[in-house]
Protein backbone atom coordinates (compact mmCIF):
# COMPACT_ATOMS: atom_id res chain seq x y z
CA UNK A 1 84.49 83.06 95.88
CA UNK A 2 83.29 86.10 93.63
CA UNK A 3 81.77 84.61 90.63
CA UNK A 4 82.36 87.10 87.06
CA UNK A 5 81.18 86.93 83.38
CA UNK A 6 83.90 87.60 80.98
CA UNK A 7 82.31 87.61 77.36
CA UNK A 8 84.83 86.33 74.09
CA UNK A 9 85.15 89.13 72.08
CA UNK A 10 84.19 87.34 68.81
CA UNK A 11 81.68 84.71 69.95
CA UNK A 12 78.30 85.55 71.66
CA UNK A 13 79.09 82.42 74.33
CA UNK A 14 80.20 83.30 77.99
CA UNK A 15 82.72 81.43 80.19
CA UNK A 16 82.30 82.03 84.00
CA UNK A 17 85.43 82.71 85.81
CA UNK A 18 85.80 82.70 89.44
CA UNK A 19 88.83 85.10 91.58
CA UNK A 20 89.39 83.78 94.81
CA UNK A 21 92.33 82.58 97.23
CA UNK A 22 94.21 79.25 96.76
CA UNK A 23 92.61 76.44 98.12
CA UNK A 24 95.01 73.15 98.32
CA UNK A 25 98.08 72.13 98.13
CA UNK A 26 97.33 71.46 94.61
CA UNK A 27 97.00 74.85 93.59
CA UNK A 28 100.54 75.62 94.40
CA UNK A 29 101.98 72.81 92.14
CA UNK A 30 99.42 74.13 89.25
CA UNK A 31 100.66 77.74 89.61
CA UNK A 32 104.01 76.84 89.20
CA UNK A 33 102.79 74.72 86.26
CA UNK A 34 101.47 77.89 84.85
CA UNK A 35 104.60 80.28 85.41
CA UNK A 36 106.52 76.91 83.65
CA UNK A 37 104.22 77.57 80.62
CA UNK A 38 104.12 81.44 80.47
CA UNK A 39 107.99 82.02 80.95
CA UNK A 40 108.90 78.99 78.66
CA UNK A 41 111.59 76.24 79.55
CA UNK A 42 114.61 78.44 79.48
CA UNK A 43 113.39 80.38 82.43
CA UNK A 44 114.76 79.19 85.33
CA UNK A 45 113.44 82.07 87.63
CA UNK A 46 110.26 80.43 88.82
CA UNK A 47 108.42 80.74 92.11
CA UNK A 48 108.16 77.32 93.57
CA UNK A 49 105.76 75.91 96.04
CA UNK A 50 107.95 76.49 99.26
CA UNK A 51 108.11 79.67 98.32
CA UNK A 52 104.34 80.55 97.33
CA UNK A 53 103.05 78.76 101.07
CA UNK A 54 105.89 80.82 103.07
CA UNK A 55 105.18 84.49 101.39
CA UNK A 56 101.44 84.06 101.97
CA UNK A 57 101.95 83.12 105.56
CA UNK A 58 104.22 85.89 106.16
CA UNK A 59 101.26 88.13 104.92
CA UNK A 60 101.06 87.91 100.82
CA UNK A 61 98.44 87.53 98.96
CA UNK A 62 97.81 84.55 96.52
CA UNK A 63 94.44 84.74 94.09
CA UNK A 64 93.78 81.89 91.73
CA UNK A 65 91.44 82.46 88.90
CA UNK A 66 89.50 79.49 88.05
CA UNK A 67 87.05 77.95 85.29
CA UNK A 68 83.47 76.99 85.36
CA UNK A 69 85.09 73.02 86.31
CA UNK A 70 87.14 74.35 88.84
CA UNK A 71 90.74 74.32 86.90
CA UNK A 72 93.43 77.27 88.25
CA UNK A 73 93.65 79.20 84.77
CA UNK A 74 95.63 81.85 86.43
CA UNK A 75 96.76 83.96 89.77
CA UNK A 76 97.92 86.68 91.14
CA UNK A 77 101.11 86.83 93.78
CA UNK A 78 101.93 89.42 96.15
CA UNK A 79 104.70 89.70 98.99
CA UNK A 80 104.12 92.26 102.14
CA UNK A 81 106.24 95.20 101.88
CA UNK A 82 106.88 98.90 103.19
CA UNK A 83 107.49 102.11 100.79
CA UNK A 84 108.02 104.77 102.47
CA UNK A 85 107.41 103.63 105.74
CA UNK A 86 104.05 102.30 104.91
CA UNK A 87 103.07 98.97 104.34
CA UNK A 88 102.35 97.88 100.62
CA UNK A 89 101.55 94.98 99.08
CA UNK A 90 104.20 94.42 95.70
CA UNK A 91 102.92 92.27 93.36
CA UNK A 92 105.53 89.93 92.07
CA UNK A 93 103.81 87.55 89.26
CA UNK A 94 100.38 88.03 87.42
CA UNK A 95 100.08 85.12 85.04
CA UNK A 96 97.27 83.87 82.36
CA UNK A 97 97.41 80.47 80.44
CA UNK A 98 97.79 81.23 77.19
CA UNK A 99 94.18 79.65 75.90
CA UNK A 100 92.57 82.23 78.37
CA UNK A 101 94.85 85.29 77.39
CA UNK A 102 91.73 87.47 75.79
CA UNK A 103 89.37 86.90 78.72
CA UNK A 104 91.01 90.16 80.85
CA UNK A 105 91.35 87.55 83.56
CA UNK A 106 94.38 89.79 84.21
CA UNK A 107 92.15 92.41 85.48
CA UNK A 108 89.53 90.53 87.44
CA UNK A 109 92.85 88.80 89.62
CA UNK A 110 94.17 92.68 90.14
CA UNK A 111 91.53 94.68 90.81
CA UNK A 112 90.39 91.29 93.55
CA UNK A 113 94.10 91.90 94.67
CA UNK A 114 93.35 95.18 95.17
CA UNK A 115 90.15 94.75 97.02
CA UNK A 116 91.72 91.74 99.46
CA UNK A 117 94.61 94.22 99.92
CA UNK A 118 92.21 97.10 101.03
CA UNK A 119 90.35 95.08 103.56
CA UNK A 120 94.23 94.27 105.16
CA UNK A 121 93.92 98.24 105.75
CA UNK A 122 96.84 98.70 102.96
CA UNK A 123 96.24 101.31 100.36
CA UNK A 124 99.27 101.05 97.62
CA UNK A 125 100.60 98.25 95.28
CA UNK A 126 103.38 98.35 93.92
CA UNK A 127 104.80 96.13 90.63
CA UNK A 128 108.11 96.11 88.73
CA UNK A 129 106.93 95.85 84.89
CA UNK A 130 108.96 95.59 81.38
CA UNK A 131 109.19 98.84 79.34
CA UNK A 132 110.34 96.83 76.55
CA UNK A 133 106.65 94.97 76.28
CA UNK A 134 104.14 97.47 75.52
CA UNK A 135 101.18 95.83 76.74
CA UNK A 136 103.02 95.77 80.48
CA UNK A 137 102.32 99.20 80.95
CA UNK A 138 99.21 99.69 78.68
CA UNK A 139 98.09 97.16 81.26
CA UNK A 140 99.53 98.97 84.40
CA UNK A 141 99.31 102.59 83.52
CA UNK A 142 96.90 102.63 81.12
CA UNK A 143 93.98 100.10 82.39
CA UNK A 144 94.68 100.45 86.34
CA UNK A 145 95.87 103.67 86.94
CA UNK A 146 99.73 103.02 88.11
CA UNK A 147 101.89 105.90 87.80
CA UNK A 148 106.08 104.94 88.27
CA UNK A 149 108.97 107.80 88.46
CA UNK A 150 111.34 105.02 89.40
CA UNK A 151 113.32 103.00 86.51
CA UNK A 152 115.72 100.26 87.74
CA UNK A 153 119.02 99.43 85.59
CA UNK A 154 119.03 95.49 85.35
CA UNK A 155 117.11 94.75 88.49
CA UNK A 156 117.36 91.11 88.08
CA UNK A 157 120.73 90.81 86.72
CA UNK A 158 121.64 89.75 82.85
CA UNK A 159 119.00 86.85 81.91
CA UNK A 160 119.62 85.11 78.57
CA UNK A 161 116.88 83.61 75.81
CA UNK A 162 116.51 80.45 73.82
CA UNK A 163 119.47 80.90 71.61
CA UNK A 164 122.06 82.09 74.32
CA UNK A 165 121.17 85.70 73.62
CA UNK A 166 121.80 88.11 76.87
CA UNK A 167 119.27 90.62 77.89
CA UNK A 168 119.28 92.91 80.50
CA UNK A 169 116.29 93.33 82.99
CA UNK A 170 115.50 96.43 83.09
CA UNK A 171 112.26 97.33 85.08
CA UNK A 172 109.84 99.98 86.20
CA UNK A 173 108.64 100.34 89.72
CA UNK A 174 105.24 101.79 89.53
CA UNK A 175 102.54 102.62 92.84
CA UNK A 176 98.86 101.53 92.54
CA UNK A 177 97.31 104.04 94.79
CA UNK A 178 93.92 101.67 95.59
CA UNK A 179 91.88 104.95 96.39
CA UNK A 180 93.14 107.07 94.04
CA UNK A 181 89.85 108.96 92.19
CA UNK A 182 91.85 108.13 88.81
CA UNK A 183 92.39 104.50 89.45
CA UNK A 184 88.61 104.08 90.59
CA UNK A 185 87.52 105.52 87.36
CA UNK A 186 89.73 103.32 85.22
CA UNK A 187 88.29 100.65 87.50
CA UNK A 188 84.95 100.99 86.92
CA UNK A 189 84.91 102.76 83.77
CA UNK A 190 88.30 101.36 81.62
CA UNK A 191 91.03 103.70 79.92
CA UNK A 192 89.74 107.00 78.39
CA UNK A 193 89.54 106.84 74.73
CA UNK A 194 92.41 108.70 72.47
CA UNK A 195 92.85 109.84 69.23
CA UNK A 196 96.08 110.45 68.01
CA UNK A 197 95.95 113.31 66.03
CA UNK A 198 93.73 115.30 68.16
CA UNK A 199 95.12 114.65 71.54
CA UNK A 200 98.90 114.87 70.17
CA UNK A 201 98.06 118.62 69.00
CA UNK A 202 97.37 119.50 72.82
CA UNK A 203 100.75 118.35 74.00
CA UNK A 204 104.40 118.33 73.15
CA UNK A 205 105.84 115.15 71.69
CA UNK A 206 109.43 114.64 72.54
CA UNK A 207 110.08 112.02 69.63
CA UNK A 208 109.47 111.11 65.96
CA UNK A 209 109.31 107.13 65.01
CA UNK A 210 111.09 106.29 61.86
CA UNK A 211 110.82 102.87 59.82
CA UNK A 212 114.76 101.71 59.65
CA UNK A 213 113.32 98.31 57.78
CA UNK A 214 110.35 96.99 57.57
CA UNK A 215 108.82 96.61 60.74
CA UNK A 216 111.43 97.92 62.71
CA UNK A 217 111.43 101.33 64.36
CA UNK A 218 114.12 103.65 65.17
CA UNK A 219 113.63 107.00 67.22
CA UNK A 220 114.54 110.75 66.14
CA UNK A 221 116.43 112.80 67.98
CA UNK A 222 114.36 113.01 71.38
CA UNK A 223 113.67 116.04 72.76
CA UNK A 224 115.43 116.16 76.70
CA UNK A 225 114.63 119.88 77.63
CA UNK A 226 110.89 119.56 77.86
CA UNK A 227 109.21 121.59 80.72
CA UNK A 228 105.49 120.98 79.79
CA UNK A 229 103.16 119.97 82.22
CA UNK A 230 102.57 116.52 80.45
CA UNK A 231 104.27 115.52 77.12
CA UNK A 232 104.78 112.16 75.08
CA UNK A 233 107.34 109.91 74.52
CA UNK A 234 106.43 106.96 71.47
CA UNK A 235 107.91 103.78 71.47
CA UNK A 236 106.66 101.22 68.68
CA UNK A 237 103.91 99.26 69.46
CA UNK A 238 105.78 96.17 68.32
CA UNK A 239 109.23 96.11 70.69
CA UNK A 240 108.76 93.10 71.33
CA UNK A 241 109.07 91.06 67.85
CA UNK A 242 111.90 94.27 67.15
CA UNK A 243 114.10 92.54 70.27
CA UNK A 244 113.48 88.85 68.45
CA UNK A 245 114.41 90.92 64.97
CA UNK A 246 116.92 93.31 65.71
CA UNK A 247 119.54 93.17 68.90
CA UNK A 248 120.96 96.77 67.18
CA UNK A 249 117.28 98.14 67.36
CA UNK A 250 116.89 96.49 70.45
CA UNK A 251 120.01 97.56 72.40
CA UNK A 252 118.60 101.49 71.05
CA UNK A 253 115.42 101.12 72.46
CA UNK A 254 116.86 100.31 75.66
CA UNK A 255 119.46 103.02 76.22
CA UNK A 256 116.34 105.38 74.51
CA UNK A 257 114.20 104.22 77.76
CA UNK A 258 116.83 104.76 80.24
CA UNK A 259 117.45 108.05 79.04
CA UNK A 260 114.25 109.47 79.15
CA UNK A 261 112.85 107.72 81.88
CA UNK A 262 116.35 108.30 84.01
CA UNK A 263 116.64 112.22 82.84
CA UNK A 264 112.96 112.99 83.13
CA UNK A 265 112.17 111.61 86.38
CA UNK A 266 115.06 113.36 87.95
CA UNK A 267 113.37 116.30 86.43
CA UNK A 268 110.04 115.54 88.85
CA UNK A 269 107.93 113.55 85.96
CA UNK A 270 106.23 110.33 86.18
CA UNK A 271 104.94 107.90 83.82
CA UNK A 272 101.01 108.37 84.62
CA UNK A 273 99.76 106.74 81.46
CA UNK A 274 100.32 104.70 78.42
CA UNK A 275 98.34 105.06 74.62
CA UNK A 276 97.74 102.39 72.67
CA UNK A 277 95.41 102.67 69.57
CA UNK A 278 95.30 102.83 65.62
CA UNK A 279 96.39 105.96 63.86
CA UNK A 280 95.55 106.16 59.67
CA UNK A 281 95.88 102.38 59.35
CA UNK A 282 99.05 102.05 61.87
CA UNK A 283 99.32 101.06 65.21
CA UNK A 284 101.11 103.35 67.96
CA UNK A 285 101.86 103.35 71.33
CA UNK A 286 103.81 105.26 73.87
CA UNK A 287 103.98 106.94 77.10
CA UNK A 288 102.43 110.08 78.57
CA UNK A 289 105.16 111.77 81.42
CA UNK A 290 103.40 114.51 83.62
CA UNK A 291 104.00 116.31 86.76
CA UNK A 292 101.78 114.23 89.48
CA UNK A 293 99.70 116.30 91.63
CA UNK A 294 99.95 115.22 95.33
C-alpha cells in the first residue's frame, strides 16, 4: 500500500492516509456503509456488496483509502468500459466520510485510480458528474484535468429528496486523458491560479449573475453566438443551497445548463476547466468552454 501525508489546513498535526485495493470481505460492507452516509437515507441507489465483488472481477477497479488504525475512510469505484472502441475505465462512485472531507483524500484515491488504471495499459477515465454542484467539476475539470463535450438529459431518471421533491439527474460525461501534458501538470502541480478581473478581460463572458434575493442568483441574458476560441459561462458558486432555497431558481439553472452546454457543444466546445475563487469580497465560480486541440 502507498503510504501519503495529508496536512489539516488549520492545525500543524498530520494524519497518515494510506490508497490501496480492498482487502476483505469487510471492506465491501464498510463501503456501502460509507455511500449509506454520503447519499443520506433517502437514497436508495446504492452499490451493494454483490455488486462491488462482481465489477472488480470483471476488471474494475476498487481503492479504499484508509487511516493510520486501518479504518476504510473512503474509495474509489470503477467499472471496465470501451469509448470509442478503446477500453476505459468509468469511474462510478468517489466517496469521503464526512469527518475526513478536507483531507483531499478525493485526490490521493483518483490520481491512485489513475495510476492502477495505467499499469492495466488503459489511458482514459471517464466520470458522469453534477453541473448543479460546483465543487463536482472544480474537482474534475479544474483539479484533474477532465474536459466533457457530452451533457446527458436525466441520465438516471427523476430521483426525489427528503421532502418528496423531484429532481432530475442531469449529468456530464467528461474523459480523463491519464497522459495528457495538462492533466500531469495539474497532477503534480494543482490548478493554475486565477484572478477574476484580470483573466475575465482576456476572454469573452457569455453571462452576467444577478442577485434575485438574497443569496440567490439569476442569469442575464446569455450570450449563444459566441465564436471565441475559449469564453466563460458563470454559474453561482452556491447552486447547491439555491436548489434547497429556490425550486424556481433551481428549475432556471437547469434549463440555463442544458442550453449552453447542449448548444455549445454541438458548436465543437468542451468544458476544459472550471474557476473557483474570491472576487472583491464575493465568491464566483463558473466554467471555461474552449475548442480542444487534438
Amino acid at each position: 500500500m502507498a503510504s501519503v501525508t495529508v496536512r489539516r489546513k488549520k492545525r500543524k498535526d498530520e494524519i497518515k492516509i494510506s490508497v490501496g485495493p480492498f482487502r476483505n470481505s469487510a471492506d465491501y460492507k464498510t463501503c456501502v456503509a460509507i455511500q449509506q452516509e454520503a447519499l443520506g437515507p433517502f437514497d436508495i441507489d446504492f452499490i451493494p456488496v454483490s455488486m462491488l465483488v462482481t465489477a472488480g472481477r470483471a476488471g474494475g477497479i476498487l481503492l479504499g483509502a484508509y487511516s493510520g488504525l486501518g479504518n476504510m475512510i473512503g474509495f474509489t469505484f470503477s467499472i471496465l468500459g470501451m469509448r470509442g472502441g478503446k477500453r476505459v475505465q468509468h469511474c462510478c462512485l468517489l466517496v469521503t466520510k464526512a469527518a475526513y472531507k478536507n483531507f483531499d483524500i478525493g485526490f490521493k484515491l483518483q490520481t491512485a485510480l489513475r495510476k492502477e488504471t495505467l499499469k492495466r495499459k488503459i489511458t482514459n477515465i471517464t466520470c458522469a458528474f453534477d453541473p448543479m454542484q460546483p465543487l463536482h467539476p472544480y474537482f474534475f475539470l479544474g483539479k484533474l484535468g477532465f474536459y466533457t463535450n457530452a451533457y446527458e438529459e436525466n441520465l438516471y431518471g427523476e430521483t426525489y429528496g427528503q421532502y418528496g421533491r423531484e429532481f432530475s439527474t442531469d449529468r456530464m460525461i467528461a474523459v480523463w486523458e491519464l497522459e495528457n501534458e495538462t492533466v500531469i501538470r495539474r497532477i503534480e502541480g494543482g490548478p493554475p491560479r486565477h484572478n477574476f478581473r484580470k483573466d475575465l478581460k482576456c476572454i469573452p463572458v457569455i453571462n452576467r449573475l444577478r442577485e434575485s434575493a438574497p443569496g440567490i442568483f439569476t442569469s442575464s441574458e446569455i450570450k449563444m453566438d459566441c465564436k471565441a476560441e475559449s469564453f466563460f459561462f458563470e454559474i453561482p458558486y452556491n447552486l447547491p443551497e439555491i436548489k434547497n432555497r429556490d425550486l424556481d431558481a433551481t428549475w432556471e439553472w437547469r434549463q440555463n445548463l442544458r442550453h449552453v452546454f447542449g448548444g455549445y457543444f454541438k458548436k465543437g466546445y468542451a468544458a476544459i476547466d472550471f474557476w473557483a475563487m474570491e472576487h472583491d469580497g464575493q465568491f464566483r465560480a463558473g466554467y471555461l468552454l474552449g475548442k480542444r486541440k487534438s
